[in-house]
Structures are given as structure tokens and as C-alpha cells.
Protein backbone atom coordinates (compact mmCIF):
# COMPACT_ATOMS: atom_id res chain seq x y z
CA UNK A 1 0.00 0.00 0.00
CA UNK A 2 1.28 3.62 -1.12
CA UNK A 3 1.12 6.29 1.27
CA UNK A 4 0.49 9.73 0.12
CA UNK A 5 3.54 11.76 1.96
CA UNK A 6 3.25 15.86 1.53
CA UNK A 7 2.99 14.92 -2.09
CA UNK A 8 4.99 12.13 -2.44
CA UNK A 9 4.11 8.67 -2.29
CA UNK A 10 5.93 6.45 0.38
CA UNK A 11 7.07 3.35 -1.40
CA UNK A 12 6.51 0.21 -0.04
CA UNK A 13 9.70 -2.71 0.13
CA UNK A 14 11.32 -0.35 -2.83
CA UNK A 15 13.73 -2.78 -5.15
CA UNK A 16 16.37 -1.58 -7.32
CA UNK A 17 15.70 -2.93 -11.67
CA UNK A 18 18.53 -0.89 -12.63
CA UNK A 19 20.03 2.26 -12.03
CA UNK A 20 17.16 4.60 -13.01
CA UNK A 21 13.95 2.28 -12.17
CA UNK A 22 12.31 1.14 -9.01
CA UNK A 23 9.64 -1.54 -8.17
CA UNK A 24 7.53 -1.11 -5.12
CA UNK A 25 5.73 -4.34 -3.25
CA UNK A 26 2.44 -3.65 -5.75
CA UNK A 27 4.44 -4.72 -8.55
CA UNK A 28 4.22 -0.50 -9.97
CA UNK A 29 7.56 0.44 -11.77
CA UNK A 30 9.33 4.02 -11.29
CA UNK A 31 11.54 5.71 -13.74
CA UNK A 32 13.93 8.23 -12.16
CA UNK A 33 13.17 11.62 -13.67
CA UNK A 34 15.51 13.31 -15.82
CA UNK A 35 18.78 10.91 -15.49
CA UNK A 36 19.98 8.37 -17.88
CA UNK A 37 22.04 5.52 -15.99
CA UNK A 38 23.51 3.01 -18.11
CA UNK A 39 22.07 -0.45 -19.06
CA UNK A 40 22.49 -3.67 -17.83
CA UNK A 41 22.93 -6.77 -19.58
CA UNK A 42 22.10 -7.68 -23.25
CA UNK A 43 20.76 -4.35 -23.78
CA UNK A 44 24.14 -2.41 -22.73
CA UNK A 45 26.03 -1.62 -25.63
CA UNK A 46 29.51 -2.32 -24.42
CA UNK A 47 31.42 -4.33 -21.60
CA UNK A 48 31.88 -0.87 -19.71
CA UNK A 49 28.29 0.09 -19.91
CA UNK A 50 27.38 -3.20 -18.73
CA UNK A 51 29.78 -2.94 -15.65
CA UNK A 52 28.56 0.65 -14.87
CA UNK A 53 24.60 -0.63 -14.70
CA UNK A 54 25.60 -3.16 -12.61
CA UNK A 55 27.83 -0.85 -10.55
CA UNK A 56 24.69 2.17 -10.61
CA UNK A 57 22.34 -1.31 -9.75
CA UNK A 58 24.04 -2.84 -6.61
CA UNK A 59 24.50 1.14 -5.48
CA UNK A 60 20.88 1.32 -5.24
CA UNK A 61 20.23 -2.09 -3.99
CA UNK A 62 22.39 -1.05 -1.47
CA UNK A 63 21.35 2.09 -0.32
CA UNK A 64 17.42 0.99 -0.57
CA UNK A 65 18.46 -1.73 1.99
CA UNK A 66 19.29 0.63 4.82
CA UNK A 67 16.99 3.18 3.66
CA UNK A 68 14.77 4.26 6.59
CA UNK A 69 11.89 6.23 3.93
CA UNK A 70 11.69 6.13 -0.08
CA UNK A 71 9.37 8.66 -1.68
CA UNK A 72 8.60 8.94 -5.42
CA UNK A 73 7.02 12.22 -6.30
CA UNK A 74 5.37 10.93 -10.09
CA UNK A 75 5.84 14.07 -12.47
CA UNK A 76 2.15 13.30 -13.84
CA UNK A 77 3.48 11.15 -16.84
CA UNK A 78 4.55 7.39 -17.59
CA UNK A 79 7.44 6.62 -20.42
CA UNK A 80 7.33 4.29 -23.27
CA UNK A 81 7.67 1.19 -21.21
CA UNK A 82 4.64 2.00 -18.61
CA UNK A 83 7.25 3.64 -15.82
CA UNK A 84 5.72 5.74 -13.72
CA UNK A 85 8.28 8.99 -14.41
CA UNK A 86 9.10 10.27 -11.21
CA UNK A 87 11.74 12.25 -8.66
CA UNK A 88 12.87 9.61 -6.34
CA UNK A 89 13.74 10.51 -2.43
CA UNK A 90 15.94 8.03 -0.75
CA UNK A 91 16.08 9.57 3.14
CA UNK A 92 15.00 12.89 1.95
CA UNK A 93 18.37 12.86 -0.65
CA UNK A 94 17.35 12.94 -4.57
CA UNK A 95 18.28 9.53 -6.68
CA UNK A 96 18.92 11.24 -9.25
CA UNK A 97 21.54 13.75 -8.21
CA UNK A 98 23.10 11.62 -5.98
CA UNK A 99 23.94 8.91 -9.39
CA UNK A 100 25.28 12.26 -11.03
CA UNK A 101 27.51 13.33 -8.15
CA UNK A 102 28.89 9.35 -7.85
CA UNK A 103 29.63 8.95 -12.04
CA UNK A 104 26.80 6.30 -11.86
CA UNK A 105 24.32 8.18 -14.57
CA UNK A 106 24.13 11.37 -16.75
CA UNK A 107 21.75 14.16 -16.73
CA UNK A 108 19.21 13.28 -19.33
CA UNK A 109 19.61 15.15 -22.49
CA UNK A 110 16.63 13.76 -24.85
CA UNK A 111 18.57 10.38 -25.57
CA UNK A 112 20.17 7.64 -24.59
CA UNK A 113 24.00 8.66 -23.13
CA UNK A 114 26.91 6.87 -24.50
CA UNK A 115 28.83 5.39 -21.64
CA UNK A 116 31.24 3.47 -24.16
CA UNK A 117 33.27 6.38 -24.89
CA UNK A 118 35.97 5.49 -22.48
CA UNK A 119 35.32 9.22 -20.36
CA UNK A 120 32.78 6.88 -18.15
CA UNK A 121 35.00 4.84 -16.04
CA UNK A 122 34.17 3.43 -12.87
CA UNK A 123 34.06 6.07 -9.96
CA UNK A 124 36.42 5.50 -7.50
CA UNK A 125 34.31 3.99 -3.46
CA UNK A 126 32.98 7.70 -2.25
């Protein structure tokens, strides 16, 4: 059950997709607003890519598990793939930004980032 927090909705047992999407205990799907992380898996487009997802992934994970609140505050849209678009709050700090500041995603700039280009290495342990 979502809880409606001073706009926000408290999301319940939050799990980390990937980098930039969330899935609460309903099964509902959030896509962090204006960030592109990189992919995971099959659809990454180069060995580095794939190791940054799953570096931007288990980041998340992490820092969901020890999380004492998660809000998502839903921009009034869903993307292509049914997301619910959305500014994520881990602890009151923004998902978003904080990816940025750690070299785990990109500001979104109306398409996909390259993160093959050898500038995106792994951030050093902040």
C-alpha cells in the first residue's frame, strides 16, 4: 500500500531494476526523472556500460536496503515502457543527483547517453 507523503508517495519494500527504475511491493515500476544511468545486460552496448549498470544497480540495492523512507514524487506522466516517471527521495536525498555526483548516470539530455566512450570509467568507493 502507497502512502500519500506531503505529495509524495511512500514506497513500499522499494527494489532496485537498474540504475534509473524502481519496483515497489504492488508490482508498480518508477523511472527516475531526468537521469539516464547506463544499461544492464544484453541491452548495454559495451562491456563498460554493462559494468557501470551493474555498478549504478548494486549502489541502489544497497542504499534501498538501509533506507529508513523512499518517496517517489510521479511528475504526472509514464514513459514508453509503462514507468511511472518520477523524482525519487531516498532519506530525503534525490536519486537522481546523488547517481550524477557518484559517475553512476548522466543528466538526461533527450537520448540515450553513450557510456562506451571510455570518459565513463568506474568512480572510484565515495
Amino acid at each position: 500500500m502507497q502512502i500519500l507523503l506531503a505529495l509524495g508517495l511512500a514506497l513500499s519494500q522499494p527494489q532496485a531494476i537498474d540504475g534509473d527504475t524502481l519496483r515497489d511491493a504492488e508490482g508498480e515500476r518508477y523511472r527516475v526523472e531526468n537521469i539516464d544511468a547506463p544499461e544492464t545486460g544484453p541491452r548495454s552496448e559495451c562491456p563498460e556500460e554493462r559494468v557501470l549498470g551493474a555498478a549504478a544497480t548494486a549502489y541502489v540495492a544497497a542504499w534501498l536496503q538501509q533506507a529508513r523512507s523512499v518517496e517517489a514524487h510521479p511528475v504526472g506522466r509514464r514513459d514508453r515502457y509503462g514507468r511511472v516517471v518520477a523524482r525519487i527521495e531516498i532519506d530525503g536525498v534525490d536519486l537522481g543527483e546523488r547517481l550524477i555526483t557518484r559517475g553512476l548516470a548522466q543528466p538526461w539530455r533527450g537520448r540515450k547517453a553513450t557510456f562506451c566512450a571510455g570518459a565513463w570509467l568506474l568512480p572510484a568507493a565515495r
